[in-house]
Protein backbone atom coordinates (compact mmCIF):
# COMPACT_ATOMS: atom_id res chain seq x y z
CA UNK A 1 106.57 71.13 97.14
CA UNK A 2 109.92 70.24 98.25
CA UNK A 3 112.71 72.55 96.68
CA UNK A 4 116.49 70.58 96.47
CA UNK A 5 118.70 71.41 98.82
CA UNK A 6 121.21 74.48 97.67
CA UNK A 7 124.90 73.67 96.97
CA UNK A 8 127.24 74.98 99.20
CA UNK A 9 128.90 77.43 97.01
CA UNK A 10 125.13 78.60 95.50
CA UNK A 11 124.14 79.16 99.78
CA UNK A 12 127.58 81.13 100.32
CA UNK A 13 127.30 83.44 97.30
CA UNK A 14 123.30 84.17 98.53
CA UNK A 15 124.84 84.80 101.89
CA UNK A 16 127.55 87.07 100.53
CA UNK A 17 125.24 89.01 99.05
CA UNK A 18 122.61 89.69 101.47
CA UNK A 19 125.05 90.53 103.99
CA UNK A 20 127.50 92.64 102.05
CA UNK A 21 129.32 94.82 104.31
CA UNK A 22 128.28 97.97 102.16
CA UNK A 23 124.54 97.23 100.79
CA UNK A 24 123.55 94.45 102.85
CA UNK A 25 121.30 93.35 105.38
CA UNK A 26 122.21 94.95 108.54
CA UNK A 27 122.58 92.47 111.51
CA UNK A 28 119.69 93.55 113.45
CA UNK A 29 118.05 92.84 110.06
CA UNK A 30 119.15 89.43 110.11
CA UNK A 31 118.29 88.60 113.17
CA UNK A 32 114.55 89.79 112.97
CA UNK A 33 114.36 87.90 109.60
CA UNK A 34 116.26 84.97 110.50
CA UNK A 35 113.45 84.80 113.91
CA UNK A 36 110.07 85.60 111.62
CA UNK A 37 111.35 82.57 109.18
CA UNK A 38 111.84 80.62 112.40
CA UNK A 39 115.39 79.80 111.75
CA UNK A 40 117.60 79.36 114.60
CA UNK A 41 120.61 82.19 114.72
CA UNK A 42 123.37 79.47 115.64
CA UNK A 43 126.44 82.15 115.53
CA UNK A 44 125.15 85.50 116.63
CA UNK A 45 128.66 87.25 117.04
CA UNK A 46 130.14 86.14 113.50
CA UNK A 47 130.21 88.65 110.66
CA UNK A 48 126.89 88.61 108.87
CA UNK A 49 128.40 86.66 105.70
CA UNK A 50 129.54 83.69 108.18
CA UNK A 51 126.28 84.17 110.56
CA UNK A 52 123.97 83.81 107.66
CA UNK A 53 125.65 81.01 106.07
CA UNK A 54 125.48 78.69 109.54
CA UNK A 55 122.22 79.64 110.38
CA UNK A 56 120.96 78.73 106.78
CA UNK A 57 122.96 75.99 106.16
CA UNK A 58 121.64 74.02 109.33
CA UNK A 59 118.54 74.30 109.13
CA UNK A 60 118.77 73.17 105.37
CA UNK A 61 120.45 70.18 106.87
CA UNK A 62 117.98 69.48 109.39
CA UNK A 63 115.35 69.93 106.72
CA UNK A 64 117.04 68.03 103.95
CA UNK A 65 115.48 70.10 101.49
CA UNK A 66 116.06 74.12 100.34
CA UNK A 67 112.38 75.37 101.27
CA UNK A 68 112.97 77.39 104.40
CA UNK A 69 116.06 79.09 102.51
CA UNK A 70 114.27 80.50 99.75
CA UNK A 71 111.66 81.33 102.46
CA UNK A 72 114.28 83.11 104.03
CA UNK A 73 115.39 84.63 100.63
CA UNK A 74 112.04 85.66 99.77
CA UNK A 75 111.08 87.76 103.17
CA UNK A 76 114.78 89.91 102.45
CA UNK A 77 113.91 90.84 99.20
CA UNK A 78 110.08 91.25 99.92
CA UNK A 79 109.70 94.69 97.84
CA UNK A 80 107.51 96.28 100.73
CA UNK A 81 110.72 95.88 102.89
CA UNK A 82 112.50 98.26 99.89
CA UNK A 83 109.62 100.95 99.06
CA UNK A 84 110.96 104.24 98.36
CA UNK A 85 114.39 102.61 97.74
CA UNK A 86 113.65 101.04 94.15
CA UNK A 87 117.21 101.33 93.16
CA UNK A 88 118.32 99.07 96.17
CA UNK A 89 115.76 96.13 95.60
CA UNK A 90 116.66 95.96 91.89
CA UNK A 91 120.28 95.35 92.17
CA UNK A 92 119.60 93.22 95.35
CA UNK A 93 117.51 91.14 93.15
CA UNK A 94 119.84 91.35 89.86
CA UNK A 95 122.79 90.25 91.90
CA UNK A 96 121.09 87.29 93.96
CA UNK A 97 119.53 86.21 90.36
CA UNK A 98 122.88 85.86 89.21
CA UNK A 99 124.39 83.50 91.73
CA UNK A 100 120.68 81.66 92.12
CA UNK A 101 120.10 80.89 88.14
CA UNK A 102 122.98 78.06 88.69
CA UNK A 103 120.38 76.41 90.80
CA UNK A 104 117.51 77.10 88.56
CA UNK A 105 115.86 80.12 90.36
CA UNK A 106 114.97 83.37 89.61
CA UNK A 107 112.99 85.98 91.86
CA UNK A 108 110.55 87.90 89.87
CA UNK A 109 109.74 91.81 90.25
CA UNK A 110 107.23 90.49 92.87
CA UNK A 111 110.36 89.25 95.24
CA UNK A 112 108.80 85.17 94.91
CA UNK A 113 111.67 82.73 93.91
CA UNK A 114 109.89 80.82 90.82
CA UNK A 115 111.95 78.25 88.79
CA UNK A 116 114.03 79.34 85.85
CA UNK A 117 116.31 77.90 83.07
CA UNK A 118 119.79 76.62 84.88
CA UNK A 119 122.67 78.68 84.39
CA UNK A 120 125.94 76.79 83.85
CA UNK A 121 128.64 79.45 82.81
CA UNK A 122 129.16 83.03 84.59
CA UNK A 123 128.21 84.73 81.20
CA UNK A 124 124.81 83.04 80.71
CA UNK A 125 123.99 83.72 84.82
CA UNK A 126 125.02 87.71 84.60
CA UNK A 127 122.74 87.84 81.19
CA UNK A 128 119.97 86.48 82.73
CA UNK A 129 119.95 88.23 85.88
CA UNK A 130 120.08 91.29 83.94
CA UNK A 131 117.65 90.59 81.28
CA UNK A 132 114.35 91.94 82.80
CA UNK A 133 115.78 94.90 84.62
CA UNK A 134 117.69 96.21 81.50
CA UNK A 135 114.46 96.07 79.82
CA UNK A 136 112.27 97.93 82.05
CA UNK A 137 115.07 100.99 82.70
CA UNK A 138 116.59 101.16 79.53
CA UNK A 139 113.79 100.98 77.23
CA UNK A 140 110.82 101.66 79.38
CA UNK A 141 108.96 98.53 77.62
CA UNK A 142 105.09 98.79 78.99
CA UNK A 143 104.28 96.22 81.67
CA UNK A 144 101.67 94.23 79.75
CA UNK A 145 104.59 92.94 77.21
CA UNK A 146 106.69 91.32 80.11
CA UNK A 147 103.66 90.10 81.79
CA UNK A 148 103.35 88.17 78.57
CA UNK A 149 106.83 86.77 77.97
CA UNK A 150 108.48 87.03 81.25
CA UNK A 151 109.32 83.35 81.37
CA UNK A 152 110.63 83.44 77.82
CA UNK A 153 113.05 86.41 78.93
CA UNK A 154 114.37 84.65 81.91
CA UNK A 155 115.48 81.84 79.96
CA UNK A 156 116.61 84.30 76.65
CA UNK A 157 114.16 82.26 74.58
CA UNK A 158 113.70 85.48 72.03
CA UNK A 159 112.08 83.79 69.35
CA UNK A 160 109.30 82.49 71.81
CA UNK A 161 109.01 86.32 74.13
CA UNK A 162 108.54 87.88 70.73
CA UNK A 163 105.67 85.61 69.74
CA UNK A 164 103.99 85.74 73.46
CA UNK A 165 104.38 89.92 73.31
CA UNK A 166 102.63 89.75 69.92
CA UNK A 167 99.91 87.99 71.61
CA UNK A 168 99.60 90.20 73.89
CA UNK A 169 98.65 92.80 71.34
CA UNK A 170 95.51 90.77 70.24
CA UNK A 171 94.21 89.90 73.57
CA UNK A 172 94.25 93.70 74.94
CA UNK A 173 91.84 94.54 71.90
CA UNK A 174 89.85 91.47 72.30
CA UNK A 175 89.85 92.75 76.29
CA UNK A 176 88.86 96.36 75.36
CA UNK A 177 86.43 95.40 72.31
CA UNK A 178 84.81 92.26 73.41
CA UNK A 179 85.94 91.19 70.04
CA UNK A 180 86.94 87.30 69.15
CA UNK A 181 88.67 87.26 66.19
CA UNK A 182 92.08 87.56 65.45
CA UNK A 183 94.85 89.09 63.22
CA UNK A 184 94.07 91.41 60.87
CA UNK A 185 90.09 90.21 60.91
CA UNK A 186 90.05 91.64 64.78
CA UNK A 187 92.64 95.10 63.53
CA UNK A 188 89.28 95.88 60.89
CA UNK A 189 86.80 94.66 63.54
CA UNK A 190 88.52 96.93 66.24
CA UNK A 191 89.60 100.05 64.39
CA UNK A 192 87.57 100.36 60.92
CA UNK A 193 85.58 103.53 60.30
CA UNK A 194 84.32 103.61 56.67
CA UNK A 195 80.80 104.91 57.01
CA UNK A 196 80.67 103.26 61.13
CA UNK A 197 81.93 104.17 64.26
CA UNK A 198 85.17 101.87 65.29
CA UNK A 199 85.37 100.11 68.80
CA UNK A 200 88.40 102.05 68.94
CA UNK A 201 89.77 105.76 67.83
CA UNK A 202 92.68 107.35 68.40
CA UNK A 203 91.23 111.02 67.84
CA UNK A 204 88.07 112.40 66.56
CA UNK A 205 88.75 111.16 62.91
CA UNK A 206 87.39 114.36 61.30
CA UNK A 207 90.08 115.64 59.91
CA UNK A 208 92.27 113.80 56.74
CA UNK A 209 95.39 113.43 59.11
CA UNK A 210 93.44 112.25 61.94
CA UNK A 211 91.77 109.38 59.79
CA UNK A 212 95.46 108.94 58.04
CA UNK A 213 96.59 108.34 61.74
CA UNK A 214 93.88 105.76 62.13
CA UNK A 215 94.49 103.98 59.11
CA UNK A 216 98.30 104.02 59.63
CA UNK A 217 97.92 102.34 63.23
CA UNK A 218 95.65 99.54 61.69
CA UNK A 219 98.57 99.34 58.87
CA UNK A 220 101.55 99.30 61.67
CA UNK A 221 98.77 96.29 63.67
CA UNK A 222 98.45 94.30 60.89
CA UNK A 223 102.11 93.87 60.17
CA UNK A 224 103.13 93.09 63.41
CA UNK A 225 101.22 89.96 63.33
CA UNK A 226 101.93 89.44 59.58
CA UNK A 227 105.65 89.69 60.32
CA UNK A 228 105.83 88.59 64.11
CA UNK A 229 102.79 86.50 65.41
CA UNK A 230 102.06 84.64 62.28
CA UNK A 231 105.79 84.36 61.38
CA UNK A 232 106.67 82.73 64.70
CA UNK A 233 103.21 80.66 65.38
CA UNK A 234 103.97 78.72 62.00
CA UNK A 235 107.95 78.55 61.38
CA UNK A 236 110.09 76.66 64.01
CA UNK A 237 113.05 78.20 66.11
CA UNK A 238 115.88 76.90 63.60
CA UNK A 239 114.56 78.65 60.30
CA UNK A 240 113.17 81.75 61.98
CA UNK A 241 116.24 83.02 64.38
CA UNK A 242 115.97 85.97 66.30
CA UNK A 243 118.83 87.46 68.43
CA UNK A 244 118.64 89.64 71.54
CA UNK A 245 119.07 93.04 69.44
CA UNK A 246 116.46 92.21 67.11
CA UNK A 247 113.86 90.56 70.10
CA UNK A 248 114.52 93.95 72.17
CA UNK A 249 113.86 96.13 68.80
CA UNK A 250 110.50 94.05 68.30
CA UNK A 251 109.56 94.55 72.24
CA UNK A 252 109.94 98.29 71.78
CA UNK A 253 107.47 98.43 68.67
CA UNK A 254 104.87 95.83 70.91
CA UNK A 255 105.69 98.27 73.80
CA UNK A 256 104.33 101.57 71.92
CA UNK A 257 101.23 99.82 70.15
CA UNK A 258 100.43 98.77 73.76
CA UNK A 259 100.63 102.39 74.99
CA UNK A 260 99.05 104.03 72.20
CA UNK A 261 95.90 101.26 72.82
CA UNK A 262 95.91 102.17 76.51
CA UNK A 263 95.15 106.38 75.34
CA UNK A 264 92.52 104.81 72.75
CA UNK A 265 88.96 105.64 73.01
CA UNK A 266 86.43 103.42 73.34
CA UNK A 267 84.09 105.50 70.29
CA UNK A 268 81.11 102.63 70.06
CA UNK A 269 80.31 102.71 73.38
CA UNK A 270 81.12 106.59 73.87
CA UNK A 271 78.71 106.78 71.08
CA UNK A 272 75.89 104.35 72.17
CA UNK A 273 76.00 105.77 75.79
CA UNK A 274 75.56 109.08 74.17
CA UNK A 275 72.53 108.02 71.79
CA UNK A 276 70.62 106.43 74.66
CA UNK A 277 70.77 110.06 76.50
């Protein structure tokens, strides 16, 4: 697929950043990149700024398109190129985020360039590029909730990340149960142990606080989708908002439940495997 050719002043600001004079590409860097990509290095004696910029900006000519650019934009901030240097790759990627949103672009933790929600003001760009990484070192948020609203992030469409982390909720028990239901008919299918054994257990559920933990986990399920899922599969945007505060709050809640699933126990088949011995 053909990508549109990158303005001027977008191409300059990617080139200022990957060949910052202090955290930047060095220029034997560039010129082993520049020759895997296949792109000619026109001006090998300029500053790496101005020797980027030609080399890119040519071949985007010749090409009439913006392909081999982001191909070139892609092998620089290729994460195996920054391993052991996390710090590096992240504000690498936060800052070329921030100057590529005005075209529609984002890179993802995975260094690909995918298309995002177009930037048009310096504030909305910055927020954006920031978004994700925030996130993940502020508030540790489990991978599994971005994987499910990482799109909706990018673009700061809380109402919608909030309803696609929900989901994720209900499709890691379906995943770990073999359950099919949903809501609070899968939280009682899942985690129920009046006179059975639950899918799932949190502890040995002998004791009154360890059952009292149980229950309270099933309580704390079922109104996260009573508040959350349900709230925001039914209601439209305008009569349901959600700012960023209150979207980040509700990530952090889908974040534990997701963790505190990952230490559960699988009890049924624990159980069954143990019967059949």
């Amino acid at each position: 697929m053909a990508i549109p050719t990158i303005e001027t002043q977008i191409l300059q600001s990617v080139c200022d950043v990957l060949g910052a004079t202090d955290d930047g590409l060095t220029g034997s860097e560039i010129g082993r990149l520049l020759s895997s990509c296949g792109i000619d290095d026109t001006v090998p004696g300029h500053n790496k700024r101005h020797r980027l910029f030609e080399a890119l900006s040519i071949r985007q000519s010749r090409d009439g398109c913006g392909n081999n650019v982001i191909n070139f934009v892609q092998e620089a901030i290729n994460p195996v190129r920054h391993v052991g240097d996390e710090d590096s790759f992240e504000a690498r990627r936060s800052s070329l985020n921030e100057v590529l949103s005005f075209a529609g672009l984002s890179i993802g933790e995975d260094g690909k360039v995918v298309s995002a929600a177009k930037a048009s003001t310096l504030t909305q760009a910055a927020q954006r590029a920031d978004e994700l990484r925030r996130i993940l070192r502020d508030r540790n948020v489990h991978p599994d909730v971005l994987r499910f609203c990482r799109e909706e992030l990018l673009e700061n469409n809380y109402f919608h990340a909030v309803f696609e982390a929900t989901k994720s909720v209900a499709e890691k028990i379906r995943t770990r149960t073999g359950l099919l239901s949903d809501g609070s008919e899968l939280v009682d299918a899942a985690f129920a142990f009046k006179n059975t054994i639950p899918h799932l257990a949190f502890n040995t559920l002998q004791s009154e606080s360890e059952k009292s933990e149980q229950r309270g986990f099933m309580n704390l399920l079922k109104g996260l989708f009573g508040t959350f899922r349900n709230t925001t599969a039914h209601a439209p945007k305008i009569t349901w908002p959600i700012d960023k505060l209150d979207a980040l709050d509700i990530l952090s809640i889908v974040s534990l439940v997701h963790r505190r699933l990952d230490q559960a126990v699988n009890a049924k088949s624990v159980t069954n495997a143990a019967t059949k011995t």
